[in-house]
PDB file of N, CA and C in Angstrom:
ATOM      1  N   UNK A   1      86.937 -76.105 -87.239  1.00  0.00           N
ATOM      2  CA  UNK A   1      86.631 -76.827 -86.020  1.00  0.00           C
ATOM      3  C   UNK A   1      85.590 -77.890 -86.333  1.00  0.00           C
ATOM      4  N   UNK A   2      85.681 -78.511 -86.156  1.00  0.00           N
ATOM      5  CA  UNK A   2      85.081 -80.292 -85.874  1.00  0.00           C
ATOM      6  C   UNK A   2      83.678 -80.085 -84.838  1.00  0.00           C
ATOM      7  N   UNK A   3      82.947 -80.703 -85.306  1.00  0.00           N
ATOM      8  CA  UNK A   3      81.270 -80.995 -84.478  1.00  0.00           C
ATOM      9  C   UNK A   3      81.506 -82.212 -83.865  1.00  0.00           C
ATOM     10  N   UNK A   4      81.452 -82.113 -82.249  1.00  0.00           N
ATOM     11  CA  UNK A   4      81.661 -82.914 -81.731  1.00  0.00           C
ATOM     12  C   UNK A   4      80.389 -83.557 -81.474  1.00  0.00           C
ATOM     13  N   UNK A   5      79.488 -84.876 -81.314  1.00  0.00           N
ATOM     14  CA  UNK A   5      78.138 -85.294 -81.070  1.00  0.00           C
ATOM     15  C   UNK A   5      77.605 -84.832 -79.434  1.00  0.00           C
ATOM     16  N   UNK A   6      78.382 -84.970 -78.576  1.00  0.00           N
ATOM     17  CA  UNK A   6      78.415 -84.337 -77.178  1.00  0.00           C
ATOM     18  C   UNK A   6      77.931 -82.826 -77.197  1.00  0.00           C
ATOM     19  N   UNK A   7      78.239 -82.135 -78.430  1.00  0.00           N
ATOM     20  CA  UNK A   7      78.068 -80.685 -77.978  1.00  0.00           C
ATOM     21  C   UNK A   7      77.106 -80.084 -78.700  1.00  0.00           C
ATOM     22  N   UNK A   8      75.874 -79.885 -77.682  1.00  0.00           N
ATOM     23  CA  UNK A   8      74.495 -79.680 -78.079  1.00  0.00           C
ATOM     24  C   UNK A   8      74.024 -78.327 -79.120  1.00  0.00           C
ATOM     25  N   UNK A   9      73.157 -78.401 -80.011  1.00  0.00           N
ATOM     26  CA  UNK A   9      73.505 -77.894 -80.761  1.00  0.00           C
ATOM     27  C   UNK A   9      72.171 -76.952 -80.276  1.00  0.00           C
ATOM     28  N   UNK A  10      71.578 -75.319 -80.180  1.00  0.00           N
ATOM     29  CA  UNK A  10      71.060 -74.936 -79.675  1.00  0.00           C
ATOM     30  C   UNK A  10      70.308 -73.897 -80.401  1.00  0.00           C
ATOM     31  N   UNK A  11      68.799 -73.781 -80.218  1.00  0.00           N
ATOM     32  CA  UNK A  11      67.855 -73.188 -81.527  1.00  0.00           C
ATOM     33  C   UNK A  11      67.879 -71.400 -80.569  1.00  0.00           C
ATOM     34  N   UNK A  12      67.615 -71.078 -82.145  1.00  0.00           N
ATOM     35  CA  UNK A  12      67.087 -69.412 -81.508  1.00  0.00           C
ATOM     36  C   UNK A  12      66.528 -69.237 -80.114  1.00  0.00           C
ATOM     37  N   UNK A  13      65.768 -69.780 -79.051  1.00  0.00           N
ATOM     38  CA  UNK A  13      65.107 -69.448 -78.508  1.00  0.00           C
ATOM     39  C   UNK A  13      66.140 -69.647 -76.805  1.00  0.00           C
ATOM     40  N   UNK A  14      66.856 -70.859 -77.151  1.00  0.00           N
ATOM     41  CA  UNK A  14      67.523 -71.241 -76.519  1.00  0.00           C
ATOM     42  C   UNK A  14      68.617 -70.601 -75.968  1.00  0.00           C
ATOM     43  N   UNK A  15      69.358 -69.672 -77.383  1.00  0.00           N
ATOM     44  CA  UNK A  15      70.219 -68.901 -77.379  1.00  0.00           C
ATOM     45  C   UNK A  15      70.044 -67.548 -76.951  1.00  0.00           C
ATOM     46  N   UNK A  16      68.856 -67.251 -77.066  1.00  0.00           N
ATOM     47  CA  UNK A  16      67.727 -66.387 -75.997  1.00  0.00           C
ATOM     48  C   UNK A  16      68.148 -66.236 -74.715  1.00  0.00           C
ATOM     49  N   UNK A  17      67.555 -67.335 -74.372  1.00  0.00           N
ATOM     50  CA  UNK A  17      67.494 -68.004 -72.465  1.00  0.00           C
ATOM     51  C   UNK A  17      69.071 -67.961 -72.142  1.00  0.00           C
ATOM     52  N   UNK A  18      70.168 -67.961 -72.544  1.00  0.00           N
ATOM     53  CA  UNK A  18      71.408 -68.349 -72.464  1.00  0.00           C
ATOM     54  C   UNK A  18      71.961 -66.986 -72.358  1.00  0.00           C
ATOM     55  N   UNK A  19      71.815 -66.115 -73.161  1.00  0.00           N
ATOM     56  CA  UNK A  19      72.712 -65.081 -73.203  1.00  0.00           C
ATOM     57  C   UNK A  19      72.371 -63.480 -73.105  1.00  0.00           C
ATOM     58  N   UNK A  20      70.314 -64.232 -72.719  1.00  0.00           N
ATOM     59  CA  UNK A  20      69.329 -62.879 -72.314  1.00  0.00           C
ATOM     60  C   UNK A  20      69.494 -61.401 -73.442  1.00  0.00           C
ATOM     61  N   UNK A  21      70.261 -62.026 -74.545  1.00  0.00           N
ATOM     62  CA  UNK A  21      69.674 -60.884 -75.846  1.00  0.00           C
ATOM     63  C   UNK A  21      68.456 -61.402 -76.617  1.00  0.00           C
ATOM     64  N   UNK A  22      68.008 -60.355 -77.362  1.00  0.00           N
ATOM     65  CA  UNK A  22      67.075 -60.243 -78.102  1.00  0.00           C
ATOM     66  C   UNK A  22      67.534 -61.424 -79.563  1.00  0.00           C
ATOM     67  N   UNK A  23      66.596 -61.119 -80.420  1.00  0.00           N
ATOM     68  CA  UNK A  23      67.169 -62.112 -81.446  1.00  0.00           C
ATOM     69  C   UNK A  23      67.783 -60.560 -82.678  1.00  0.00           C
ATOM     70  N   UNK A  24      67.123 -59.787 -82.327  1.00  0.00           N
ATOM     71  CA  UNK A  24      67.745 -58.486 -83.063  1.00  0.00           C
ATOM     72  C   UNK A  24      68.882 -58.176 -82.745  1.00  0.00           C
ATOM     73  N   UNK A  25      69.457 -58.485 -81.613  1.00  0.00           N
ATOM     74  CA  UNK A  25      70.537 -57.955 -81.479  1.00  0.00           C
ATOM     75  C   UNK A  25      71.880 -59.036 -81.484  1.00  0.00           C
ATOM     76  N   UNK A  26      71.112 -60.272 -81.542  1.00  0.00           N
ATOM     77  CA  UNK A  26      72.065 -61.755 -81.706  1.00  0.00           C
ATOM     78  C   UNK A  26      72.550 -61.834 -83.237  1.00  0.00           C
ATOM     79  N   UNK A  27      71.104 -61.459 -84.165  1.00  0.00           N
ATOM     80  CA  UNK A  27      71.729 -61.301 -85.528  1.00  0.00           C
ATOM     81  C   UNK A  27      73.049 -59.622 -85.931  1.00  0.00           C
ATOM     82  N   UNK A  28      72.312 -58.771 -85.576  1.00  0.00           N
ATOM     83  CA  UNK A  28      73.080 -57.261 -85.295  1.00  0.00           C
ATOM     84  C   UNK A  28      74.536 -58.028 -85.083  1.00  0.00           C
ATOM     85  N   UNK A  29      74.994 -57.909 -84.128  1.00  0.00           N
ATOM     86  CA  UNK A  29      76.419 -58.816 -83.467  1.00  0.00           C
ATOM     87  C   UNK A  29      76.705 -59.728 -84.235  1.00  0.00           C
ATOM     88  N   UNK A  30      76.162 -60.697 -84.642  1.00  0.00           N
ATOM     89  CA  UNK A  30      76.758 -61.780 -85.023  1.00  0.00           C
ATOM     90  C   UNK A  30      77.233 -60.950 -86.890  1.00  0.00           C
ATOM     91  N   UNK A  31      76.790 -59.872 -88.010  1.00  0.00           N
ATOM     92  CA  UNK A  31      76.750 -59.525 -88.658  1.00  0.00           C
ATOM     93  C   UNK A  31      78.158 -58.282 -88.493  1.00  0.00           C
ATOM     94  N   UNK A  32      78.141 -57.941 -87.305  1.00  0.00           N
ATOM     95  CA  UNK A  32      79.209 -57.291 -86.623  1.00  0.00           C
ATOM     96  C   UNK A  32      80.498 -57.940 -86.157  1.00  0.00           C
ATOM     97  N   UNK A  33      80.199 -59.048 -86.142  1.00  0.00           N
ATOM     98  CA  UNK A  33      81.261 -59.794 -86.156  1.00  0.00           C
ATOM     99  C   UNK A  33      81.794 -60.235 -84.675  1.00  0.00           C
ATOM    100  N   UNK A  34      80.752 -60.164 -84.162  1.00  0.00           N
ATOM    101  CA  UNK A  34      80.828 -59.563 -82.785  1.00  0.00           C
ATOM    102  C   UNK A  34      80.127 -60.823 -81.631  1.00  0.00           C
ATOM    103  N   UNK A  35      79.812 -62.027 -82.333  1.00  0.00           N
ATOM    104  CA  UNK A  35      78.813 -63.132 -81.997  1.00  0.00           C
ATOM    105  C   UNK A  35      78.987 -64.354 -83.038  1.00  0.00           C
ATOM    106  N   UNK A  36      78.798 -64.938 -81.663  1.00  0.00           N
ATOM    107  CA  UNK A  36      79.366 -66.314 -83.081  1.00  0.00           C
ATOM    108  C   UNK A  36      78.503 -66.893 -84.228  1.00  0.00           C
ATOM    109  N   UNK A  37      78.847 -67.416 -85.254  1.00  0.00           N
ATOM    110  CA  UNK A  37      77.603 -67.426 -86.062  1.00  0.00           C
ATOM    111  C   UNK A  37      77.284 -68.925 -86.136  1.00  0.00           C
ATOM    112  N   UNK A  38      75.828 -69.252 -86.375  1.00  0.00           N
ATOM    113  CA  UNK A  38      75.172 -70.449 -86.077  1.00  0.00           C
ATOM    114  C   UNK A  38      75.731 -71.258 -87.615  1.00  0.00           C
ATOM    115  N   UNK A  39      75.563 -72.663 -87.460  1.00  0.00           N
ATOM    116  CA  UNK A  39      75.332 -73.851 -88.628  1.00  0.00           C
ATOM    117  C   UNK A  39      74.176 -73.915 -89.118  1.00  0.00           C
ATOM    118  N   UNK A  40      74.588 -74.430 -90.557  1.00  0.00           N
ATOM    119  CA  UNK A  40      72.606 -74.476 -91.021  1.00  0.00           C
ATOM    120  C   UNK A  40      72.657 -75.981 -90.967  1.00  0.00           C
ATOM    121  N   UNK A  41      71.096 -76.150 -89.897  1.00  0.00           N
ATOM    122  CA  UNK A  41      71.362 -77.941 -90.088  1.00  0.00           C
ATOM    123  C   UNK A  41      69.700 -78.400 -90.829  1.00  0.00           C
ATOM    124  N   UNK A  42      69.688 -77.253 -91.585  1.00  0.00           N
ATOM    125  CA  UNK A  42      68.106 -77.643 -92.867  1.00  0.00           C
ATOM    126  C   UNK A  42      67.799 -76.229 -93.662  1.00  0.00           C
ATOM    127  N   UNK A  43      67.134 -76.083 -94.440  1.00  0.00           N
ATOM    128  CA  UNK A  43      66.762 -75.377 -95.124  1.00  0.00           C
ATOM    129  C   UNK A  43      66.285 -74.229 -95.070  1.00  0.00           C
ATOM    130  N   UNK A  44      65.549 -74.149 -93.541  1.00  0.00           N
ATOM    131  CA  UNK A  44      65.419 -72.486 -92.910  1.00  0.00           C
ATOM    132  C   UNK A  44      65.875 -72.726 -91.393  1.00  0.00           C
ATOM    133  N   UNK A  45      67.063 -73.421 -91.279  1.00  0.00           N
ATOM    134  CA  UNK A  45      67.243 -73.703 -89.537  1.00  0.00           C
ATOM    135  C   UNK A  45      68.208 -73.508 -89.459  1.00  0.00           C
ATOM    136  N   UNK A  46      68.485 -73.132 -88.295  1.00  0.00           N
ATOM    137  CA  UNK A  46      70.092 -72.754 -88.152  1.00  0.00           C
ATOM    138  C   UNK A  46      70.215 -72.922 -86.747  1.00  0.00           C
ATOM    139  N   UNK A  47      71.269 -73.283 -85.861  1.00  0.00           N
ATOM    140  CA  UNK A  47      71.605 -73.506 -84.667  1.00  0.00           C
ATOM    141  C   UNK A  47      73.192 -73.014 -84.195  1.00  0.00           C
ATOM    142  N   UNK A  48      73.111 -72.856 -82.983  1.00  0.00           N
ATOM    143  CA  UNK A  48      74.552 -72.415 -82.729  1.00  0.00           C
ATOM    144  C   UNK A  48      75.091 -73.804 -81.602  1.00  0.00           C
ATOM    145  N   UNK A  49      76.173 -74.087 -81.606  1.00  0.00           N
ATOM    146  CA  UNK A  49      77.132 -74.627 -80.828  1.00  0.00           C
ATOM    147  C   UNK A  49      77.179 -74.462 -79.644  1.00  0.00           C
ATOM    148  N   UNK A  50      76.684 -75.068 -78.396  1.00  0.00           N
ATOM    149  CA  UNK A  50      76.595 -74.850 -77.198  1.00  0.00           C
ATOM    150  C   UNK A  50      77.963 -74.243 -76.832  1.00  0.00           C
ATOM    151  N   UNK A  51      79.304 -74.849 -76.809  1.00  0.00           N
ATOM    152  CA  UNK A  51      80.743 -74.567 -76.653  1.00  0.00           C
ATOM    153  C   UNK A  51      80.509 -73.101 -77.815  1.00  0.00           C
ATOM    154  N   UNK A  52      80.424 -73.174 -78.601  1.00  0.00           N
ATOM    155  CA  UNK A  52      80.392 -71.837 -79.070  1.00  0.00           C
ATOM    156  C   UNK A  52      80.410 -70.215 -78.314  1.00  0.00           C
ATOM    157  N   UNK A  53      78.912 -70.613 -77.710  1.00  0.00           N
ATOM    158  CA  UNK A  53      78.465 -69.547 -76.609  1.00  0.00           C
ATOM    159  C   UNK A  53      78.869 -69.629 -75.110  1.00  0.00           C
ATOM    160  N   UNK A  54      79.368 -71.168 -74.974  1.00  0.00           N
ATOM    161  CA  UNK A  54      79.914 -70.518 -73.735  1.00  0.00           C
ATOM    162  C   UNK A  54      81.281 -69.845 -73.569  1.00  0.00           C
ATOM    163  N   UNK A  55      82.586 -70.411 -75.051  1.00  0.00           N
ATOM    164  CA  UNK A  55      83.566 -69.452 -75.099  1.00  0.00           C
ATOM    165  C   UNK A  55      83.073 -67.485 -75.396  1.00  0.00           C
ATOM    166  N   UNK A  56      81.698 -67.558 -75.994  1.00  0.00           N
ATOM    167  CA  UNK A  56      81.786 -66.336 -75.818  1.00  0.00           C
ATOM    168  C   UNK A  56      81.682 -65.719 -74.956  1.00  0.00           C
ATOM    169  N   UNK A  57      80.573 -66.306 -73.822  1.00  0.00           N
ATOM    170  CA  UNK A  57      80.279 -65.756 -72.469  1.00  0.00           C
ATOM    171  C   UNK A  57      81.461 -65.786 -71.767  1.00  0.00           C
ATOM    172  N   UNK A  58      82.671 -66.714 -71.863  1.00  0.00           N
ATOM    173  CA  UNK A  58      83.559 -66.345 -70.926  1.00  0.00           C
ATOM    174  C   UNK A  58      84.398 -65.314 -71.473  1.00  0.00           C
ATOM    175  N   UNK A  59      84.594 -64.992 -72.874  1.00  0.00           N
ATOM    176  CA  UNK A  59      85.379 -64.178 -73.227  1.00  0.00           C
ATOM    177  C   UNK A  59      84.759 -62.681 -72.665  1.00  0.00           C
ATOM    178  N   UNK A  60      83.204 -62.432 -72.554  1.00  0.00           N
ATOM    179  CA  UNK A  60      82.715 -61.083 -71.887  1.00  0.00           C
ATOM    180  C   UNK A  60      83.185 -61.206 -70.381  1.00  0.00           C
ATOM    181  N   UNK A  61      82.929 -61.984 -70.217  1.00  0.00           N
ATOM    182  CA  UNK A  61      83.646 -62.212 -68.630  1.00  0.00           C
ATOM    183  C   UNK A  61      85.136 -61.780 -68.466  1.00  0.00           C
ATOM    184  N   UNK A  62      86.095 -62.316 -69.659  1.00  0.00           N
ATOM    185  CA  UNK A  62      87.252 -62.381 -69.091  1.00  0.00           C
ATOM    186  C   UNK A  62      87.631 -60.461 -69.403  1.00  0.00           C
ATOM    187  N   UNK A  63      87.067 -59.855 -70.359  1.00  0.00           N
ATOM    188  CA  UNK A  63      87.149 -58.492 -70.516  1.00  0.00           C
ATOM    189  C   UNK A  63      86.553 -58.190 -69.433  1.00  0.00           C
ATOM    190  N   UNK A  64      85.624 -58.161 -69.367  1.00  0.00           N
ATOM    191  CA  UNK A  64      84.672 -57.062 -68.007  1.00  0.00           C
ATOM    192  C   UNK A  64      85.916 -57.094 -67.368  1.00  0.00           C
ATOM    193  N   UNK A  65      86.523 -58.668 -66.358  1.00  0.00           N
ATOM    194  CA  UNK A  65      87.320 -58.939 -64.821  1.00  0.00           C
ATOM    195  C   UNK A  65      88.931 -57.805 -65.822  1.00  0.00           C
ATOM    196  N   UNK A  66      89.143 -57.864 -66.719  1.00  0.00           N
ATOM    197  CA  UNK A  66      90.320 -57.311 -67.193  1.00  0.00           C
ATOM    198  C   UNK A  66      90.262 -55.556 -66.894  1.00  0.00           C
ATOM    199  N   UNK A  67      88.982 -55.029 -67.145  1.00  0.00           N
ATOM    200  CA  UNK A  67      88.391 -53.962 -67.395  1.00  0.00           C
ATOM    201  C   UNK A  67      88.326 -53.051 -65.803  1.00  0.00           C
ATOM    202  N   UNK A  68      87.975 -54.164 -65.022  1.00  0.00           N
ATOM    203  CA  UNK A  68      87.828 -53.622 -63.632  1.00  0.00           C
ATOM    204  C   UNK A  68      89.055 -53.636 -62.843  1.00  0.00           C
ATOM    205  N   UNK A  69      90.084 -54.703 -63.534  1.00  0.00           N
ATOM    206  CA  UNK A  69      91.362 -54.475 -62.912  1.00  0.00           C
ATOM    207  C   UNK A  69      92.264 -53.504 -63.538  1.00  0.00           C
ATOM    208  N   UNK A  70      91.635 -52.773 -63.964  1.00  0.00           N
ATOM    209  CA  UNK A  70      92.842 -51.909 -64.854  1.00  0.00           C
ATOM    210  C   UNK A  70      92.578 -50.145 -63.792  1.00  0.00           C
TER     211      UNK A  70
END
């Protein structure tokens, strides 16, 4: 997938505020395979893909609404 300039690219803290996990449990998951994993854009930095996290948030969404209709 292609980096689009439009799609903001978003630091640890950010990804915090967004998805209300810990950073222990963002790395945990993401090592699990279970979370999307960030770009390195320097030498100790790493960022994740705004579109990244919001396909993930809708994908918890679209399980939970699947989960309750069953």
């Amino acid at each position: 997938m292609q980096y689009e300039p439009t799609d903001p690219l978003l630091r640890i803290a950010d990804v915090r505020k967004l998805t209300r996990r810990s950073t222990s449990r963002i790395y945990a998951d993401m090592n699990a395979g279970l979370f999307p994993r960030p770009i390195r854009i320097g030498t100790r930095a790493v960022a994740w893909r705004e579109s990244d996290l919001i396909a993930w948030l809708g994908h918890r969404v679209a399980e939970r609404d699947q989960r309750e209709a069953a």
